[in-house]
C-alpha atoms as a PDB file:
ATOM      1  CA  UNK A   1      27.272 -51.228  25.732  1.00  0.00           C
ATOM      2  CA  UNK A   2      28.373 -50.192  21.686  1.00  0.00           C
ATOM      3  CA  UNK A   3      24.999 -49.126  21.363  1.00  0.00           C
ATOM      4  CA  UNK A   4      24.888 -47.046  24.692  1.00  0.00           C
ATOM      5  CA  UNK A   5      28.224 -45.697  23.320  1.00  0.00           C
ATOM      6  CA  UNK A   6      27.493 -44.642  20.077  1.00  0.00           C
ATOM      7  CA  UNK A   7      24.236 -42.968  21.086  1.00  0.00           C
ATOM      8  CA  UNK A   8      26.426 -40.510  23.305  1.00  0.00           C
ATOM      9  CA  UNK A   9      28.581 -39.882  21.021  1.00  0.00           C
ATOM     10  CA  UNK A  10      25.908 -38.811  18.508  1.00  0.00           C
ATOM     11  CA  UNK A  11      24.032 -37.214  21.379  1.00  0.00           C
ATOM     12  CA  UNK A  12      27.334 -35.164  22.210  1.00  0.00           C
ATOM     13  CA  UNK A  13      28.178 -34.627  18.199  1.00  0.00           C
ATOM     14  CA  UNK A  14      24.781 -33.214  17.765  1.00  0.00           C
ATOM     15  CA  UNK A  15      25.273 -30.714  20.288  1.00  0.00           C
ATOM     16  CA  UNK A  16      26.959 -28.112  18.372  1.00  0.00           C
ATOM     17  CA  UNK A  17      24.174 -28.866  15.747  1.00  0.00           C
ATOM     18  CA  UNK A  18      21.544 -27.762  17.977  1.00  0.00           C
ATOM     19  CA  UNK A  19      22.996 -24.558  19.332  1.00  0.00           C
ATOM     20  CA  UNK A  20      24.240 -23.177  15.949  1.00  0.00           C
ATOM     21  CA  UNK A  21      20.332 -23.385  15.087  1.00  0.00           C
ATOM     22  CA  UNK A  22      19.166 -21.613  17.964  1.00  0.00           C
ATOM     23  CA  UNK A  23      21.624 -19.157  17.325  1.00  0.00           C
ATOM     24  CA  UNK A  24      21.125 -18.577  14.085  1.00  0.00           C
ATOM     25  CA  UNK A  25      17.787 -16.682  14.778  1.00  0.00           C
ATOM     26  CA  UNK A  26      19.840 -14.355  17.113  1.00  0.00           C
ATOM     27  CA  UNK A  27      22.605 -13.390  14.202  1.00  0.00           C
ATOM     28  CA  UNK A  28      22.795 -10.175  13.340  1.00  0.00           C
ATOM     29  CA  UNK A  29      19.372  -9.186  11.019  1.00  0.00           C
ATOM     30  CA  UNK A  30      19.494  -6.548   7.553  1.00  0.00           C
ATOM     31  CA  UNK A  31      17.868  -3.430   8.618  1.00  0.00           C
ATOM     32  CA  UNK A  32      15.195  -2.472   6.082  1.00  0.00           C
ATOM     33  CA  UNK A  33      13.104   0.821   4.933  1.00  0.00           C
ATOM     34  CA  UNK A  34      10.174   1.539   3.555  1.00  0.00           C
ATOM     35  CA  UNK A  35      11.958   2.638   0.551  1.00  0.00           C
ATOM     36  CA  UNK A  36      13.635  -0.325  -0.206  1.00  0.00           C
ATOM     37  CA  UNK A  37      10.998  -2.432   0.800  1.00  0.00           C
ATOM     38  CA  UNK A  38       9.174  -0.961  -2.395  1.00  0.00           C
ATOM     39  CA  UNK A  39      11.822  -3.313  -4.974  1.00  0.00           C
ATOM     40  CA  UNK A  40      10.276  -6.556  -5.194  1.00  0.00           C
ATOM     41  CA  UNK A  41      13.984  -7.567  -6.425  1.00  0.00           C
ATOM     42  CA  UNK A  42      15.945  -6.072  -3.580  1.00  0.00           C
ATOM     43  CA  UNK A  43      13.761  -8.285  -1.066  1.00  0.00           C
ATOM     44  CA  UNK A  44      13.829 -11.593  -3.062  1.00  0.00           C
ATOM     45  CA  UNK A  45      17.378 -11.202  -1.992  1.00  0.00           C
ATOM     46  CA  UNK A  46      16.352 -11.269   1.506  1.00  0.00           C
ATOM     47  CA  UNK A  47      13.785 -13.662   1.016  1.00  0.00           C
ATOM     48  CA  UNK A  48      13.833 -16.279   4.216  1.00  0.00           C
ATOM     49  CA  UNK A  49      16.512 -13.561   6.061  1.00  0.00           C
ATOM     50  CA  UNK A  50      15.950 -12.124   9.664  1.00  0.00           C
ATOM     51  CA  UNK A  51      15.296  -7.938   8.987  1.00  0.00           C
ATOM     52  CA  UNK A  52      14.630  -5.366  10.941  1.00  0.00           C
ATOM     53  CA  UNK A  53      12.634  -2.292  10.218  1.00  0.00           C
ATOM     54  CA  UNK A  54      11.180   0.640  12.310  1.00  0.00           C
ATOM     55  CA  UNK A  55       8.027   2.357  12.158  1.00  0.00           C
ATOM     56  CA  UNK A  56       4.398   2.755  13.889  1.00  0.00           C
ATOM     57  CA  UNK A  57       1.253   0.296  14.109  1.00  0.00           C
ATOM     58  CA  UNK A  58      -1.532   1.235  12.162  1.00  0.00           C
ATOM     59  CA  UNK A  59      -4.429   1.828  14.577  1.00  0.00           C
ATOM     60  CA  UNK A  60      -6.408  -0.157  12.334  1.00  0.00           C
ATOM     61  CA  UNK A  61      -4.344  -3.116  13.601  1.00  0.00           C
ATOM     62  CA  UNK A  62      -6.392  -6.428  14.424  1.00  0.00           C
ATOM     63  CA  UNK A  63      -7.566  -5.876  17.980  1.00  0.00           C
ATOM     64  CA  UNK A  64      -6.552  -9.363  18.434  1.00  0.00           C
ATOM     65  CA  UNK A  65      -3.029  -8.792  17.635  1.00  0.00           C
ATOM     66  CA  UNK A  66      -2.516 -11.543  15.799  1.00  0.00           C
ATOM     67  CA  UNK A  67      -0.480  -9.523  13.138  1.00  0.00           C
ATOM     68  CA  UNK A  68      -0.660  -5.748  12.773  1.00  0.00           C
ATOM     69  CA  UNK A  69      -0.312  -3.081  10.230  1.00  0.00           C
ATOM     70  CA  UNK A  70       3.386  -1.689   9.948  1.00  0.00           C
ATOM     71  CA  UNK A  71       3.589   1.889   8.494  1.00  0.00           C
ATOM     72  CA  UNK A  72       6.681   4.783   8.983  1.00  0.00           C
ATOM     73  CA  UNK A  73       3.901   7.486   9.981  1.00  0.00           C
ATOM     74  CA  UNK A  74       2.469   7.592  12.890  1.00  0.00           C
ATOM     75  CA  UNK A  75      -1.161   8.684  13.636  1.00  0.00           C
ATOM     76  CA  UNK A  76      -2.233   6.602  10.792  1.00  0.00           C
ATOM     77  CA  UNK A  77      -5.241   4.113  11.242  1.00  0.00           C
ATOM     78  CA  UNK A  78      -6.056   2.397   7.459  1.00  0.00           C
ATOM     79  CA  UNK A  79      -3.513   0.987   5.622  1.00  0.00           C
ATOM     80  CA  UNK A  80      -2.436   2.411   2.023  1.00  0.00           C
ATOM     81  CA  UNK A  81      -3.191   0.784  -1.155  1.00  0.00           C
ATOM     82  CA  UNK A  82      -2.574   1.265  -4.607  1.00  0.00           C
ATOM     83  CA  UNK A  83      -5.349   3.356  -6.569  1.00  0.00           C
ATOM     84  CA  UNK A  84      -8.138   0.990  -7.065  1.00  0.00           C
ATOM     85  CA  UNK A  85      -6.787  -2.116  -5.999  1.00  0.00           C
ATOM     86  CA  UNK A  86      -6.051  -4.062  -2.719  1.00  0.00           C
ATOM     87  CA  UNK A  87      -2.783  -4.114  -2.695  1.00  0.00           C
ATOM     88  CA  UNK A  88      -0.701  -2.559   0.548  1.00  0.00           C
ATOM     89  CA  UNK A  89       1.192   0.430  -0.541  1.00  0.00           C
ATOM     90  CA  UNK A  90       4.097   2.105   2.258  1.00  0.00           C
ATOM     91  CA  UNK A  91       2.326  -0.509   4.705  1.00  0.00           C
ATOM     92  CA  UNK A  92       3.455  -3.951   5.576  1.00  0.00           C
ATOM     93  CA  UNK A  93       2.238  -7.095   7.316  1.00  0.00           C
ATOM     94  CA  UNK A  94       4.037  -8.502  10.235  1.00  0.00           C
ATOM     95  CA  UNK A  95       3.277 -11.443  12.046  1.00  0.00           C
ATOM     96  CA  UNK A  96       4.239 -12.260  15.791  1.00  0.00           C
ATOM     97  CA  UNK A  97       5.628 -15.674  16.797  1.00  0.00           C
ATOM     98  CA  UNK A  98       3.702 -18.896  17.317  1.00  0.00           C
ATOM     99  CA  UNK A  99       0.982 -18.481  20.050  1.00  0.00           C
ATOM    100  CA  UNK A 100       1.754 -14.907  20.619  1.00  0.00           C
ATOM    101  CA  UNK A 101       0.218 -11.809  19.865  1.00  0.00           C
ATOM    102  CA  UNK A 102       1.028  -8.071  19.663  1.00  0.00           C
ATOM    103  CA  UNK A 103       0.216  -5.526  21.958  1.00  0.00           C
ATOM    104  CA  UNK A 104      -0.880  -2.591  20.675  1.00  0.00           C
ATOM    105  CA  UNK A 105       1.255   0.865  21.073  1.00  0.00           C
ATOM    106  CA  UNK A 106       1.118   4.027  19.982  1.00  0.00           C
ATOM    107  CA  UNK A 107       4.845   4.535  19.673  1.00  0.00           C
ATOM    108  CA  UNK A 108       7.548   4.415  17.265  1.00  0.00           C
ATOM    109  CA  UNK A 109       8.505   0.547  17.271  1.00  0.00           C
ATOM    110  CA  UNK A 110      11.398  -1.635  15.993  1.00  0.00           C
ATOM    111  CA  UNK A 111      10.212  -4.526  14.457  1.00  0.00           C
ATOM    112  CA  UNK A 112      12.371  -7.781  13.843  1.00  0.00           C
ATOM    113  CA  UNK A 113      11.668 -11.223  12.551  1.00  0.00           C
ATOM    114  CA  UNK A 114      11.927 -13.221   9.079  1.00  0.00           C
ATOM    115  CA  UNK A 115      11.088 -11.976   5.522  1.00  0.00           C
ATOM    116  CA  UNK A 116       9.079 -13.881   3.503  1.00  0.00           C
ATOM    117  CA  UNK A 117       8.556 -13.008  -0.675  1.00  0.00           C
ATOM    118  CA  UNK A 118       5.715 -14.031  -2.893  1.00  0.00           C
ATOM    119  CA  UNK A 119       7.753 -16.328  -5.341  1.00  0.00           C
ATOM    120  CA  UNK A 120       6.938 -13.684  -8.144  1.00  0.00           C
ATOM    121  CA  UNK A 121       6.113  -9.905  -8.315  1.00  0.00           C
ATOM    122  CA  UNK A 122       2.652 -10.762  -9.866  1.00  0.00           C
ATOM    123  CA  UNK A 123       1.811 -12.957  -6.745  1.00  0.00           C
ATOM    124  CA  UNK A 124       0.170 -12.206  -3.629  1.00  0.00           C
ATOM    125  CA  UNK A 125      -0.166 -12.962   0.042  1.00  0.00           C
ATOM    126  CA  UNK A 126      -3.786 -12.170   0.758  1.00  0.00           C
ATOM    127  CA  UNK A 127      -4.550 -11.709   4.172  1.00  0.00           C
ATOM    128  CA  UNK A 128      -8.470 -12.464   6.487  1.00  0.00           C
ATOM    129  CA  UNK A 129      -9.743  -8.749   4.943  1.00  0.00           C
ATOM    130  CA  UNK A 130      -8.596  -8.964   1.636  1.00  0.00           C
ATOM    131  CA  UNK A 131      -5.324  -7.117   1.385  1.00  0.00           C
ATOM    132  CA  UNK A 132      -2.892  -8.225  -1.130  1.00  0.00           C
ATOM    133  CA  UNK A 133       0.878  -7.955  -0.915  1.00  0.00           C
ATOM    134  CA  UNK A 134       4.179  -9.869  -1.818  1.00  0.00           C
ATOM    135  CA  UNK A 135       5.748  -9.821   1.069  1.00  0.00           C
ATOM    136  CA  UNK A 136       5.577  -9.638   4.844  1.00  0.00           C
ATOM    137  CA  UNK A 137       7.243 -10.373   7.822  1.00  0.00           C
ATOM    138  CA  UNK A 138       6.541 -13.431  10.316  1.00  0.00           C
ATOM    139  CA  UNK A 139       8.445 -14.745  14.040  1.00  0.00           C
ATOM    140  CA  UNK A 140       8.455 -11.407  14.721  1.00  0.00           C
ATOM    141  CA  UNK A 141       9.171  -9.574  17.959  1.00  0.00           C
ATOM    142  CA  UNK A 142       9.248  -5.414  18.610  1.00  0.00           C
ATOM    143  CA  UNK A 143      10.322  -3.300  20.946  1.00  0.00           C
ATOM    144  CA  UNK A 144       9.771   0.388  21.600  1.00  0.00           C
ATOM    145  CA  UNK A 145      12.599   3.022  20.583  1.00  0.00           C
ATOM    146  CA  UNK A 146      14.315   5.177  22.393  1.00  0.00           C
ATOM    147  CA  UNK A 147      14.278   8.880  21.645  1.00  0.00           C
ATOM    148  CA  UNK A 148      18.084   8.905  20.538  1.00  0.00           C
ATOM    149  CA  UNK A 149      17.148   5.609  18.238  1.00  0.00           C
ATOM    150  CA  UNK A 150      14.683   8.019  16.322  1.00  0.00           C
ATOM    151  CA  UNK A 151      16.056  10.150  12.943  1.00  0.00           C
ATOM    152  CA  UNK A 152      17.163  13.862  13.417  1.00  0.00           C
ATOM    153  CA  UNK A 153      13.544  14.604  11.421  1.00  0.00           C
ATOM    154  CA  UNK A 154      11.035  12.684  13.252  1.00  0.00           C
ATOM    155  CA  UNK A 155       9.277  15.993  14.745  1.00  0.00           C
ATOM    156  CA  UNK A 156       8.870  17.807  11.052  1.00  0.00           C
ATOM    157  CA  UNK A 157       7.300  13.833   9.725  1.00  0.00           C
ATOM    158  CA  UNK A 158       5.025  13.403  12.850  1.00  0.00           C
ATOM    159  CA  UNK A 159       4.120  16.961  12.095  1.00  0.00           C
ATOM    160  CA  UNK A 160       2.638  15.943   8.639  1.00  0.00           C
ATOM    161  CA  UNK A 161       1.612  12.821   9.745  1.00  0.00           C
ATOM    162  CA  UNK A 162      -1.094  15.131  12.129  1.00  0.00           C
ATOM    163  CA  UNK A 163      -1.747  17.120   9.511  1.00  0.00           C
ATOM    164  CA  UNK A 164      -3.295  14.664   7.488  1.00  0.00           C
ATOM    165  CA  UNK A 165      -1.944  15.578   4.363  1.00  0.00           C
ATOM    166  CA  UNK A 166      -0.701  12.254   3.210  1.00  0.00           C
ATOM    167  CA  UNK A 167      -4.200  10.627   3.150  1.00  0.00           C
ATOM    168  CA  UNK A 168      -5.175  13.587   1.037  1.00  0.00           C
ATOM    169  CA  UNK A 169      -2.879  13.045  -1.259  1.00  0.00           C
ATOM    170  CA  UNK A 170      -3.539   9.207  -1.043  1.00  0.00           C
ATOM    171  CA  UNK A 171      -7.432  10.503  -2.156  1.00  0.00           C
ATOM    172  CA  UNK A 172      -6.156  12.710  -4.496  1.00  0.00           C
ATOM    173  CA  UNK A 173      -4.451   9.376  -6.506  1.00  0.00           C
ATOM    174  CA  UNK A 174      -7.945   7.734  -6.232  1.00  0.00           C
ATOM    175  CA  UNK A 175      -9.570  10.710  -8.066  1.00  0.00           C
ATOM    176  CA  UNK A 176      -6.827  11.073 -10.670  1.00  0.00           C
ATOM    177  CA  UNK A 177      -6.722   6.975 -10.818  1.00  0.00           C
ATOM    178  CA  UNK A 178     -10.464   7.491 -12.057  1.00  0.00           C
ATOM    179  CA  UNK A 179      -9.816   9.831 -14.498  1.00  0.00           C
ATOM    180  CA  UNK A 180      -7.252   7.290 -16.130  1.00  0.00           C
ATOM    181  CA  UNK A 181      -8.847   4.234 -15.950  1.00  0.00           C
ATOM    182  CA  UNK A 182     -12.745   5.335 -15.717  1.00  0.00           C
ATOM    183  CA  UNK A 183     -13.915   2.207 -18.020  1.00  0.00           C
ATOM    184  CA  UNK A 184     -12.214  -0.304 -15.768  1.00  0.00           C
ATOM    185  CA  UNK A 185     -14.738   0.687 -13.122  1.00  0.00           C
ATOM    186  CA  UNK A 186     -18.208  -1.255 -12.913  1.00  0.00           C
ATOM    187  CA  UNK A 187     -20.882  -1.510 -10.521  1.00  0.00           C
ATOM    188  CA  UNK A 188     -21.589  -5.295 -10.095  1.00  0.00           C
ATOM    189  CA  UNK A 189     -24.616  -7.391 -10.303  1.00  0.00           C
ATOM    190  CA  UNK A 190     -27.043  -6.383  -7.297  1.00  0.00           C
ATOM    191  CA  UNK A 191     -30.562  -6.903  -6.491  1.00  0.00           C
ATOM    192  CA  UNK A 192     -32.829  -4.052  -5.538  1.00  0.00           C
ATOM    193  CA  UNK A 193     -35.391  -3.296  -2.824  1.00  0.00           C
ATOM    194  CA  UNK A 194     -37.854  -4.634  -4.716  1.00  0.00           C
ATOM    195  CA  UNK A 195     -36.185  -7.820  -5.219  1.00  0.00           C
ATOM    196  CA  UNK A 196     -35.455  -7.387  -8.565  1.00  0.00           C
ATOM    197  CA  UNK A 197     -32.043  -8.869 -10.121  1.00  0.00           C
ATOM    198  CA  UNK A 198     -29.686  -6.178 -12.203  1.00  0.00           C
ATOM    199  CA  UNK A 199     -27.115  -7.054 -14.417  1.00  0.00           C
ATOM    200  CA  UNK A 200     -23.402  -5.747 -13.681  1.00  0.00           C
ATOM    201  CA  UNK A 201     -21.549  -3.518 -16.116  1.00  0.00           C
ATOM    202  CA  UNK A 202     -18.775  -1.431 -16.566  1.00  0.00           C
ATOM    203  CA  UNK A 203     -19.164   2.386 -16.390  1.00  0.00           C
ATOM    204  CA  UNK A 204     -20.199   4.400 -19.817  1.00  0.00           C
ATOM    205  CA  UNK A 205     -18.380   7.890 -20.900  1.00  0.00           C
ATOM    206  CA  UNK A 206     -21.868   9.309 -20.106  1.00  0.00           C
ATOM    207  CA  UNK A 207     -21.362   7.154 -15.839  1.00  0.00           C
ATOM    208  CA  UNK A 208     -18.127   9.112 -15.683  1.00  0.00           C
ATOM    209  CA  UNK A 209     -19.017  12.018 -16.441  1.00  0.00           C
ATOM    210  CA  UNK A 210     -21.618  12.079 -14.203  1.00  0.00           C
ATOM    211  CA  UNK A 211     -19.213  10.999 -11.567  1.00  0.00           C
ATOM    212  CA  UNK A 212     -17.035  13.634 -11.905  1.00  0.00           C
ATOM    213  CA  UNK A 213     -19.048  16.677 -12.772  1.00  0.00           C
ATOM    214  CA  UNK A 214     -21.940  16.654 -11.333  1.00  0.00           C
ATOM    215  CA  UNK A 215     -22.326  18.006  -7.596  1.00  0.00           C
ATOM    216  CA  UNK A 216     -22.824  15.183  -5.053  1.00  0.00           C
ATOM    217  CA  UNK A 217     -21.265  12.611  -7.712  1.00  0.00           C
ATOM    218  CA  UNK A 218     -18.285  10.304  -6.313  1.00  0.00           C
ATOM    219  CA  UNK A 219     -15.601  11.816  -7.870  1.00  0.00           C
ATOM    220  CA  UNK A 220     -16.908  15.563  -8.202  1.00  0.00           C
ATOM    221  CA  UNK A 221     -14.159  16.662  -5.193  1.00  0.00           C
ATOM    222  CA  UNK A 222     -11.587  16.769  -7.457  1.00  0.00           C
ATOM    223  CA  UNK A 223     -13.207  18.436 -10.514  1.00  0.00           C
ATOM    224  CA  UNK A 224     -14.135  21.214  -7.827  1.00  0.00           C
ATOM    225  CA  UNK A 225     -12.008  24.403  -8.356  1.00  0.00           C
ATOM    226  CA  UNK A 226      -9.145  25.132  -6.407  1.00  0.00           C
ATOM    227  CA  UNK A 227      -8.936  21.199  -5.455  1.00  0.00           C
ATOM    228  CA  UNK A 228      -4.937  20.521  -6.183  1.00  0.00           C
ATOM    229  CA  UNK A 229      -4.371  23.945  -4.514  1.00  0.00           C
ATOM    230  CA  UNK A 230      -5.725  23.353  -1.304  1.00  0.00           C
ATOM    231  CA  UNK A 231      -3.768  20.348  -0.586  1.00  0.00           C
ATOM    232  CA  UNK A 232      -0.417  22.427  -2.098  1.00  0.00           C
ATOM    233  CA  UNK A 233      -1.297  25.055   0.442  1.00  0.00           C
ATOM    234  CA  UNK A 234      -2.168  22.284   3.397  1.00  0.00           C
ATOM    235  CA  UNK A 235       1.333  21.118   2.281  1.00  0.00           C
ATOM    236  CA  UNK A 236       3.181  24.495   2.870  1.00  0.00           C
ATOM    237  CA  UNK A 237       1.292  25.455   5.897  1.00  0.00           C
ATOM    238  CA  UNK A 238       3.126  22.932   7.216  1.00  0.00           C
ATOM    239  CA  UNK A 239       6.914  23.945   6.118  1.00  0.00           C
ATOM    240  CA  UNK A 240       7.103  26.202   3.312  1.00  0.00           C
ATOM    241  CA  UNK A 241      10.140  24.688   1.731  1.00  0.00           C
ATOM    242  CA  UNK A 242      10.966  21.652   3.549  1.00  0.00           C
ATOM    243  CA  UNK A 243       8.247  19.205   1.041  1.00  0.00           C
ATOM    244  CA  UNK A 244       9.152  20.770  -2.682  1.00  0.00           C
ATOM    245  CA  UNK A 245       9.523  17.758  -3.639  1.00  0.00           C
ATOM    246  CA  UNK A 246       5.777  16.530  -2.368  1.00  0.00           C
ATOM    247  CA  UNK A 247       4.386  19.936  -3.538  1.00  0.00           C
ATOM    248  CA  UNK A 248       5.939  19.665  -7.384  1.00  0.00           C
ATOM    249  CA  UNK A 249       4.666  15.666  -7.223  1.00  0.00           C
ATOM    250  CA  UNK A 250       0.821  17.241  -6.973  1.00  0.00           C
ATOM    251  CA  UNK A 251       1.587  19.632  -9.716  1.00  0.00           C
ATOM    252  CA  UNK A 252       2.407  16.532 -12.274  1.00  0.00           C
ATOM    253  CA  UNK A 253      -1.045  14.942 -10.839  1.00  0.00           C
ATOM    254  CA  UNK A 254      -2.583  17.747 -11.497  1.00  0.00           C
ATOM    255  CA  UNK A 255      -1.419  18.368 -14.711  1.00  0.00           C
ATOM    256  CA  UNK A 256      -2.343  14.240 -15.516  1.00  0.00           C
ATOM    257  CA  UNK A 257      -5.949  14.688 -14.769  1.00  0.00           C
ATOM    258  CA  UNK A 258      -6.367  17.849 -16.635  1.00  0.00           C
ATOM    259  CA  UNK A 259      -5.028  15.825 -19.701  1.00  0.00           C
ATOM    260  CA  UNK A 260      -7.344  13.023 -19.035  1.00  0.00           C
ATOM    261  CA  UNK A 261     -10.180  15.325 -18.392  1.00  0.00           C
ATOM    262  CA  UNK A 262      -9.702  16.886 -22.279  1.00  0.00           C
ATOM    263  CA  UNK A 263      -9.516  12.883 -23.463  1.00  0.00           C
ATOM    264  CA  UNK A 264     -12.994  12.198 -21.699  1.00  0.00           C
ATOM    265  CA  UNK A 265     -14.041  15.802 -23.156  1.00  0.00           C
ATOM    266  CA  UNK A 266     -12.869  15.325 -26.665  1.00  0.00           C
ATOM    267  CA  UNK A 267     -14.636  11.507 -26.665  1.00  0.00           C
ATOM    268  CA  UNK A 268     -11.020   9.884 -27.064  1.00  0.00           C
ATOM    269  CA  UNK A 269     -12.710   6.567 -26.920  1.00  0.00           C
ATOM    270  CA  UNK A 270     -14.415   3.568 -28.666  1.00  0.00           C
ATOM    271  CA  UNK A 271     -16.821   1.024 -27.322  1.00  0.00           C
ATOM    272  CA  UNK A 272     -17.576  -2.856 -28.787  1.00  0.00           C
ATOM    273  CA  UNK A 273     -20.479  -4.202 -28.084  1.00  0.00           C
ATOM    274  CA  UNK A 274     -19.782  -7.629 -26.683  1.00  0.00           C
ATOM    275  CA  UNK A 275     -20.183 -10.699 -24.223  1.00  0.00           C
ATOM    276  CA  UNK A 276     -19.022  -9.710 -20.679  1.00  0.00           C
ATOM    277  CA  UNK A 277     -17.809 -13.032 -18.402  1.00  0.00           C
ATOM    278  CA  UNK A 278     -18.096 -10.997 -15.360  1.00  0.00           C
ATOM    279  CA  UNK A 279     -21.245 -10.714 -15.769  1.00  0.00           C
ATOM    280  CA  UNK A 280     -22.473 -12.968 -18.240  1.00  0.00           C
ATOM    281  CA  UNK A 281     -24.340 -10.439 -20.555  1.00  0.00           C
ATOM    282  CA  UNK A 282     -24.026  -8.753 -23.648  1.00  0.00           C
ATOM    283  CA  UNK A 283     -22.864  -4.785 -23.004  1.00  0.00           C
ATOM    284  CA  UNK A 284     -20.785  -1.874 -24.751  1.00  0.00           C
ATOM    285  CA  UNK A 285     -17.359  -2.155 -23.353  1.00  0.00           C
ATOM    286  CA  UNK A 286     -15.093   0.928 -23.597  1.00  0.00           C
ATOM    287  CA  UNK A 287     -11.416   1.307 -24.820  1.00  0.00           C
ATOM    288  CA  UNK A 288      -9.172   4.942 -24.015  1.00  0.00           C
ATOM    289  CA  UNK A 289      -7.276   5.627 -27.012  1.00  0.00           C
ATOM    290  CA  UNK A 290      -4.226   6.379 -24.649  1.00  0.00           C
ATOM    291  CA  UNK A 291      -5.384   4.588 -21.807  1.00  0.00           C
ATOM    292  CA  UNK A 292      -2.337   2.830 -21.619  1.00  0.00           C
ATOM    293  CA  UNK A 293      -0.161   6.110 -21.784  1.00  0.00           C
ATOM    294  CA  UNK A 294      -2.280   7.787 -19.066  1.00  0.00           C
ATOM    295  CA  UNK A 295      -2.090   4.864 -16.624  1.00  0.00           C
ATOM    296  CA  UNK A 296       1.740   4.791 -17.741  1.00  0.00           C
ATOM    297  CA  UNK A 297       1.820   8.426 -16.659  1.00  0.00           C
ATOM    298  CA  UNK A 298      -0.134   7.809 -13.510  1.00  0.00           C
ATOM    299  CA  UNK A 299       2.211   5.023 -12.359  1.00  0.00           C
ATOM    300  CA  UNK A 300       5.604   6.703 -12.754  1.00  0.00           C
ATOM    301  CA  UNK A 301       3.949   9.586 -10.739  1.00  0.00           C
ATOM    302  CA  UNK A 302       2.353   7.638  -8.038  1.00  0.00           C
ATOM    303  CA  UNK A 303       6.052   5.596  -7.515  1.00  0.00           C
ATOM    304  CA  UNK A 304       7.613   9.021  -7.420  1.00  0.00           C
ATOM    305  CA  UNK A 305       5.321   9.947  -4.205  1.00  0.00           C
ATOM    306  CA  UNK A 306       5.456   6.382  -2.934  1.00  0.00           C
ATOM    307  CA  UNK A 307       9.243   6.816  -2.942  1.00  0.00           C
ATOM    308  CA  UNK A 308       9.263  10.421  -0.920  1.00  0.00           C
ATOM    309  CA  UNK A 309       6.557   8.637   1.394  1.00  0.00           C
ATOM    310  CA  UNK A 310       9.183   5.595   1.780  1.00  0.00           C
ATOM    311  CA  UNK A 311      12.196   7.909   2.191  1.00  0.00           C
ATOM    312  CA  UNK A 312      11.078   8.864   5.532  1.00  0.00           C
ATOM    313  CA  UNK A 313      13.072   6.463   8.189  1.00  0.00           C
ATOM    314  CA  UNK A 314      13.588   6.605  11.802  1.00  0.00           C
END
């Protein structure tokens, strides 16, 4: 009879227990941006936390909707990345709850569930394609927005999201990434039709030039005339003075790649020969004699657009 006794009493103690856990998934959850979502210190503070955060699925979405793409522009079907590398820039990673899946929708979603943070900024959650990022979001539900739940300027941003402007831009970063960084590029070891093994090796000044001069070449749409204007004037067709601040960030990229243009010009380099793990041979590796001020350059521009990009909220 003790026994039977004491085992209600812990049954009936536990009670509360059991409903403050359930509960504590339905408290109230920090509404995030894209903005601040960009501050690998801001979310360590959140790390474990229930968030909220609207925005639109990426087309580009698994089809299985076991987790989708989470970006604040709509239209958009590839995720963004920083120049040259796999990791998800103004795009995040959310994950729906055990054994269920998301539906896909073309409208402007909220999204809530728990955030979870790479223990350190240089450390990365790498997902079944490849993408790397520090943080995502997992347990998560969404449900569509109302009209009146969306910001006073969603019209003018799903007008540039249309427009295609922003993956310009995004392209235009690629180009001017090359221009910075043109000896960390390499073509890797490959075999040819004929069967024959090549050695990798990473590009000469004489590959990047040819890259970005010559017609047909990778990187020649940029070098092309007129290239940073047409996407200023793509940006004003759109509102002459509403995106200043988007039109003066292409001026200081353009600016940036003419100065690494006259470094590439004026042979501001050196080259060791040397072994080369990657691909275990002996080749002339280059040094920039400011590549480390150009890429400097590059990345305080580039988190000036990714901010504006990440100011944009509904």
């Amino acid at each position: 009879m003790k026994k039977i006794l004491c085992l209600i009493l812990c049954v009936i103690l536990l009670i509360p227990v059991i409903s403050s856990c359930q509960g504590a998934d339905d408290g109230e959850a920090t509404k995030l941006s894209f903005k601040s979502a960009s501050t690998y210190n801001y979310l360590k503070t959140l790390d474990g936390q229930r968030v909220t955060i609207n925005g639109y699925m990426a087309t580009s979405s698994p089809v299985d909707g076991s987790f989708m793409f989470l970006m604040n522009l709509p239209y958009q079907s590839c995720p963004f990345c920083v120049p040259n590398t796999s990791q998800l820039s103004n795009t995040m990673e959310v994950y729906p709850k055990k054994n269920q899946s998301f539906p896909y929708t073309t409208q402007a979603i909220k999204v809530t569930g728990i955030l979870q943070v790479a223990p350190s900024e240089n450390e990365f959650f790498t997902d079944r394609y490849g993408y790397e990022f520090n943080f995502k979001i997992v347990d998560a539900t969404y449900q569509i927005l109302k009209a009146e739940e969306l910001g006073e300027n969603i019209a003018m941003w799903q007008k540039i999201a249309s427009s295609d402007v922003i993956n310009d831009i995004y392209k235009m970063y690629d180009y001017v990434n090359f221009l910075c960084a043109w000896n960390t590029y390499f073509i890797n070891n490959y075999t040819d039709e004929n069967g024959v093994e090549h050695k990798g090796f990473f590009l000469y000044a004489s590959d990047a030039e040819r890259l970005i001069k010559q017609d047909g070449q990778q990187w020649n749409y940029g070098y092309q005339e007129g290239y940073f204007d047409s996407i200023i004037a793509k940006i004003k067709e759109i509102d002459e003075n509403a995106f200043s601040s988007l039109v003066a960030n292409v001026e200081k990229a353009e600016l940036l790649a003419t100065k690494a243009i006259k470094e590439l010009d004026g042979k501001s380099y050196t080259s060791e020969y040397k072994y080369v793990e990657k691909f275990d041979t002996y080749d002339y590796i280059y040094t920039l004699t400011r590549g480390e001020e150009l890429i400097e350059e590059l990345d305080s521009i580039y988190q000036e657009f990714s901010n504006w990009l990440g100011s944009w909220e509904m």
